[in-house]
C-alpha atoms as a PDB file:
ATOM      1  CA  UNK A   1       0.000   0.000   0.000  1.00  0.00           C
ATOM      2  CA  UNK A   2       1.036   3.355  -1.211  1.00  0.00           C
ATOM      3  CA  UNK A   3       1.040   6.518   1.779  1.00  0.00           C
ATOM      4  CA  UNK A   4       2.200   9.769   1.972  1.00  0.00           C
ATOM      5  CA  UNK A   5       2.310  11.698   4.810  1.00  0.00           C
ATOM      6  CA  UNK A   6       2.396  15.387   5.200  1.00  0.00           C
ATOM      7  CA  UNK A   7       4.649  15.347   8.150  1.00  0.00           C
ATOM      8  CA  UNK A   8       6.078  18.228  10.534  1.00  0.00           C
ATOM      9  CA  UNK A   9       8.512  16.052  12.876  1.00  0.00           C
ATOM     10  CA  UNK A  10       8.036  19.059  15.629  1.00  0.00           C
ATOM     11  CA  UNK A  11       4.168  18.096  16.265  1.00  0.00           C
ATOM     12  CA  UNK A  12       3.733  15.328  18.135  1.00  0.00           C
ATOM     13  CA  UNK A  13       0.497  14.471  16.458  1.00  0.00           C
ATOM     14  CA  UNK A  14       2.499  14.212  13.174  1.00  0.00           C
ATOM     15  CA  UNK A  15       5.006  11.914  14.722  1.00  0.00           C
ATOM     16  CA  UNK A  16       2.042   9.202  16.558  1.00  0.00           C
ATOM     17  CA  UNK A  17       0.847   9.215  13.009  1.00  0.00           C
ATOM     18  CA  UNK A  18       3.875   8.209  11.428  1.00  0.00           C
ATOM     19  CA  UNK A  19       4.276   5.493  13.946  1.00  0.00           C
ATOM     20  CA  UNK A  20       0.805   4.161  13.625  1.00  0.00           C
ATOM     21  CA  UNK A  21       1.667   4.035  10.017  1.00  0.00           C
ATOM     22  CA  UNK A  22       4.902   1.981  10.749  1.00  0.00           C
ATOM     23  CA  UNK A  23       3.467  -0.019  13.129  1.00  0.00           C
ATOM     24  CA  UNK A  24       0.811  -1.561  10.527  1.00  0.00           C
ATOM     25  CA  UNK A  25       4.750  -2.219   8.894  1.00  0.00           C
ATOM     26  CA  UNK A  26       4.190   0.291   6.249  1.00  0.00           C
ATOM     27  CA  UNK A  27       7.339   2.814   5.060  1.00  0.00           C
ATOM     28  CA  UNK A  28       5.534   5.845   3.834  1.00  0.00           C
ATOM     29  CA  UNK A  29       6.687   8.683   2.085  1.00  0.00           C
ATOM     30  CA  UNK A  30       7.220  11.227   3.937  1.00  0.00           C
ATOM     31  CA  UNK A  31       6.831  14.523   2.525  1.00  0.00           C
ATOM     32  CA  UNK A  32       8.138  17.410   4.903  1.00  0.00           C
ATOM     33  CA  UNK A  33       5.998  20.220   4.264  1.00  0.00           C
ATOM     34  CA  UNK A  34       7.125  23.039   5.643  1.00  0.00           C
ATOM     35  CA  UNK A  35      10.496  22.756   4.019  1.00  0.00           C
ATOM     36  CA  UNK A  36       8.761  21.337   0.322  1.00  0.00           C
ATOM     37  CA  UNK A  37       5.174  22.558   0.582  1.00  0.00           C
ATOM     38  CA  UNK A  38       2.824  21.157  -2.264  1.00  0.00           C
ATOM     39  CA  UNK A  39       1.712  22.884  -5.124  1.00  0.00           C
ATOM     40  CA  UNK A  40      -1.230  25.080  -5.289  1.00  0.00           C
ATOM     41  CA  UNK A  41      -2.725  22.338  -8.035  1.00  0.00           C
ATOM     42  CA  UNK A  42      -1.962  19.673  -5.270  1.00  0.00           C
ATOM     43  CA  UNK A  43      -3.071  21.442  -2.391  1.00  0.00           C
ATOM     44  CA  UNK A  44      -6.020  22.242  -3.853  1.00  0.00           C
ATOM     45  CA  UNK A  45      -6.295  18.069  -5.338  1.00  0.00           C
ATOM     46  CA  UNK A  46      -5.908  17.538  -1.544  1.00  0.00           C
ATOM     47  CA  UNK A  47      -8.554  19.511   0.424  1.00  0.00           C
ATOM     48  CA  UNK A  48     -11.143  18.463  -2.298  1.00  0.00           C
ATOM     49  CA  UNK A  49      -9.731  14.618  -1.617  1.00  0.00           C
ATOM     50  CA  UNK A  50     -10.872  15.235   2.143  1.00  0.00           C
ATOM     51  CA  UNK A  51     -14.092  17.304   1.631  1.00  0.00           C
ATOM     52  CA  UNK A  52     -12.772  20.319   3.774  1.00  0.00           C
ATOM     53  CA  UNK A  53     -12.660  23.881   2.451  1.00  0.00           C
ATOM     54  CA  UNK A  54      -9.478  25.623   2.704  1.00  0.00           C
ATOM     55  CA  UNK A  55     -10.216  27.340   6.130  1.00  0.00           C
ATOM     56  CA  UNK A  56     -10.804  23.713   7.530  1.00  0.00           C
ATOM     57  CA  UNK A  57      -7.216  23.340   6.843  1.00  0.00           C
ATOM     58  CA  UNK A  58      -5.711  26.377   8.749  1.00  0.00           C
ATOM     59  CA  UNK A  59      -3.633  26.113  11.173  1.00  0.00           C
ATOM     60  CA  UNK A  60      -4.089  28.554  13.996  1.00  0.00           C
ATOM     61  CA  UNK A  61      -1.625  27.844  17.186  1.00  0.00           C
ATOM     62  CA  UNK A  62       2.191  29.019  16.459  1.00  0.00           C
ATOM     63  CA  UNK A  63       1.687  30.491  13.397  1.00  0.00           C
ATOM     64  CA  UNK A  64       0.603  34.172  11.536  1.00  0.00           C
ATOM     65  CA  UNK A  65      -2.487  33.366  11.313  1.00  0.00           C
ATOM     66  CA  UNK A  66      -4.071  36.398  13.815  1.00  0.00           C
ATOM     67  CA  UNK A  67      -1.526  38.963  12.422  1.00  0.00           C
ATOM     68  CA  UNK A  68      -2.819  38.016   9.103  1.00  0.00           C
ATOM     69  CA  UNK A  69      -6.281  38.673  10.385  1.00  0.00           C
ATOM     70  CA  UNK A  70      -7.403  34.868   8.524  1.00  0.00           C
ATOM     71  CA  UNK A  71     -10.397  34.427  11.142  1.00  0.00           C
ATOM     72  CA  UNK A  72     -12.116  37.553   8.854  1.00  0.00           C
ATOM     73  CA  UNK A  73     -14.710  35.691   6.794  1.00  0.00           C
ATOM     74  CA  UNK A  74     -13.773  37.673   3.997  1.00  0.00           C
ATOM     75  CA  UNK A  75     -10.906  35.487   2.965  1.00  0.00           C
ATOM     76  CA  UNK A  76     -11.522  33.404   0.043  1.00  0.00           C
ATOM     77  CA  UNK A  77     -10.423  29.620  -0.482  1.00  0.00           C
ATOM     78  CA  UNK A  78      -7.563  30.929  -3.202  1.00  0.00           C
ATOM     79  CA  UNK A  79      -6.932  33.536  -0.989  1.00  0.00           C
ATOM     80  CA  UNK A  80      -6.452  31.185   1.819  1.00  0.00           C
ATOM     81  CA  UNK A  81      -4.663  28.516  -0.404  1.00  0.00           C
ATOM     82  CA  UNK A  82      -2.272  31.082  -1.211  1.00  0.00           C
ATOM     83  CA  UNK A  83      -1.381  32.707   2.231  1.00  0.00           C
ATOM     84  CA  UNK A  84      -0.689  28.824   2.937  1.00  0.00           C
ATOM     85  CA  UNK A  85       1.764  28.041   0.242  1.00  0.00           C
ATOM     86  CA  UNK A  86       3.829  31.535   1.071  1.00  0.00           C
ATOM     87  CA  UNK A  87       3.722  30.349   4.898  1.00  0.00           C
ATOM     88  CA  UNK A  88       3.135  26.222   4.865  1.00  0.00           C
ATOM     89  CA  UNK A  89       3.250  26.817   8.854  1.00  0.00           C
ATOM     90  CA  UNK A  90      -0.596  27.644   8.131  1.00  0.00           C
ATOM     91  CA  UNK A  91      -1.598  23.845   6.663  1.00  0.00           C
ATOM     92  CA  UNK A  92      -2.683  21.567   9.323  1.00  0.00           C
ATOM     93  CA  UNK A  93      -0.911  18.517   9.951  1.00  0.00           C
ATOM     94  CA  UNK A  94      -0.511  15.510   9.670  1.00  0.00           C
ATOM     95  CA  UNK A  95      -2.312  14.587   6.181  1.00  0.00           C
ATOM     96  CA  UNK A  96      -2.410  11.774   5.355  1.00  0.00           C
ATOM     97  CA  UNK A  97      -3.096  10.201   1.479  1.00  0.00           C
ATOM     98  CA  UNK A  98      -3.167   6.412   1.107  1.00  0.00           C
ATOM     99  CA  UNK A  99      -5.635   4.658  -1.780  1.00  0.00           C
ATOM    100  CA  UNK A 100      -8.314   4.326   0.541  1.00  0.00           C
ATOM    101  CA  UNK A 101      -8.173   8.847   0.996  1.00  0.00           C
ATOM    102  CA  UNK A 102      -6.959  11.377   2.187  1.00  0.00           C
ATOM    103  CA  UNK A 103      -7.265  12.802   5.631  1.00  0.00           C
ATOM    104  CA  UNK A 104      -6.502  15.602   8.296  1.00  0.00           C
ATOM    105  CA  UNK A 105      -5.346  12.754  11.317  1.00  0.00           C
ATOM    106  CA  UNK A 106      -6.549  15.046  14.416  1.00  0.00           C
ATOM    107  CA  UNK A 107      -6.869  13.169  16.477  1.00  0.00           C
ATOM    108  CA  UNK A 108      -4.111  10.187  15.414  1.00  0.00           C
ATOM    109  CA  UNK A 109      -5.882   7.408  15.235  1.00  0.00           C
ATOM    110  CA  UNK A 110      -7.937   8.705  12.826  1.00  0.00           C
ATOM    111  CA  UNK A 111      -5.547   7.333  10.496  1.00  0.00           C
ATOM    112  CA  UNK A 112      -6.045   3.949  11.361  1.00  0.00           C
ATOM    113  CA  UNK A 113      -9.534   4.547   8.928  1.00  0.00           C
ATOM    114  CA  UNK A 114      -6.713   4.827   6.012  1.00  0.00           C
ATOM    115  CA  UNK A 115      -4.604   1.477   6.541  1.00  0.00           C
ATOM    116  CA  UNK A 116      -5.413  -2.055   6.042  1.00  0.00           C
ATOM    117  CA  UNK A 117      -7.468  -3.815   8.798  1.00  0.00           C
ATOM    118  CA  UNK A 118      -5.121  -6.305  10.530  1.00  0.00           C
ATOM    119  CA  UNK A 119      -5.196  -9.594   9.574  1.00  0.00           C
ATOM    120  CA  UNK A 120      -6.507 -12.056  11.985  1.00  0.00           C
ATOM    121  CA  UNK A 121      -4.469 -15.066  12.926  1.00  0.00           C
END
């Protein structure tokens, strides 16, 4: 099985993910997103993979998002999109994209939905 995982090693959320993904003895490909951010054309592929909007995917907590005044509803998704790709600190984390979706894991184990169900011996 094919994952990727949007990863920020400094969140701990990020790194239970990646071990719940290891654990089910899968190597994913970890993308580190704050130093290669995605595209606008896959950033955009990725919020409509998960059904969110791109204000679902903000990040608020250590990050510019009240000096850039984003909680003003006047924002638009592009607008949005693009304030994330100039600071990628603003995209949520962990996503997660395996063939079964794509997913914001908040809490963790809401990746577990995304891997194969353990066999039973």
């Amino acid at each position: 099985m094919t994952v990727t995982i949007y990863h920020n090693p400094a969140c701990g959320t990020s790194r239970r993910v990646l071990a719940l993904i290891r654990q089910a003895g899968i190597e994913p490909t970890i993308i580190l997103y704050l130093i290669a951010p995605p595209s606008r054309a896959r950033l955009k592929e990725l919020i409509a993979q998960m059904g969110k909007t791109a204000r679902d995917l903000l990040r608020r907590k250590g990050t510019p998002y009240d000096d850039l005044g984003l909680g003003d509803a006047k924002w638009t998704d592009d607008q949005l999109i693009d304030l994330m790709l100039v600071h990628p600190i603003l995209i949520e984390r962990p996503i997660v994209v395996t063939p079964r979706g794509a997913k914001l894991c908040r809490p963790a184990e809401t990746v577990l939905d995304l891997l194969p169900v353990p066999q039973q011996t």
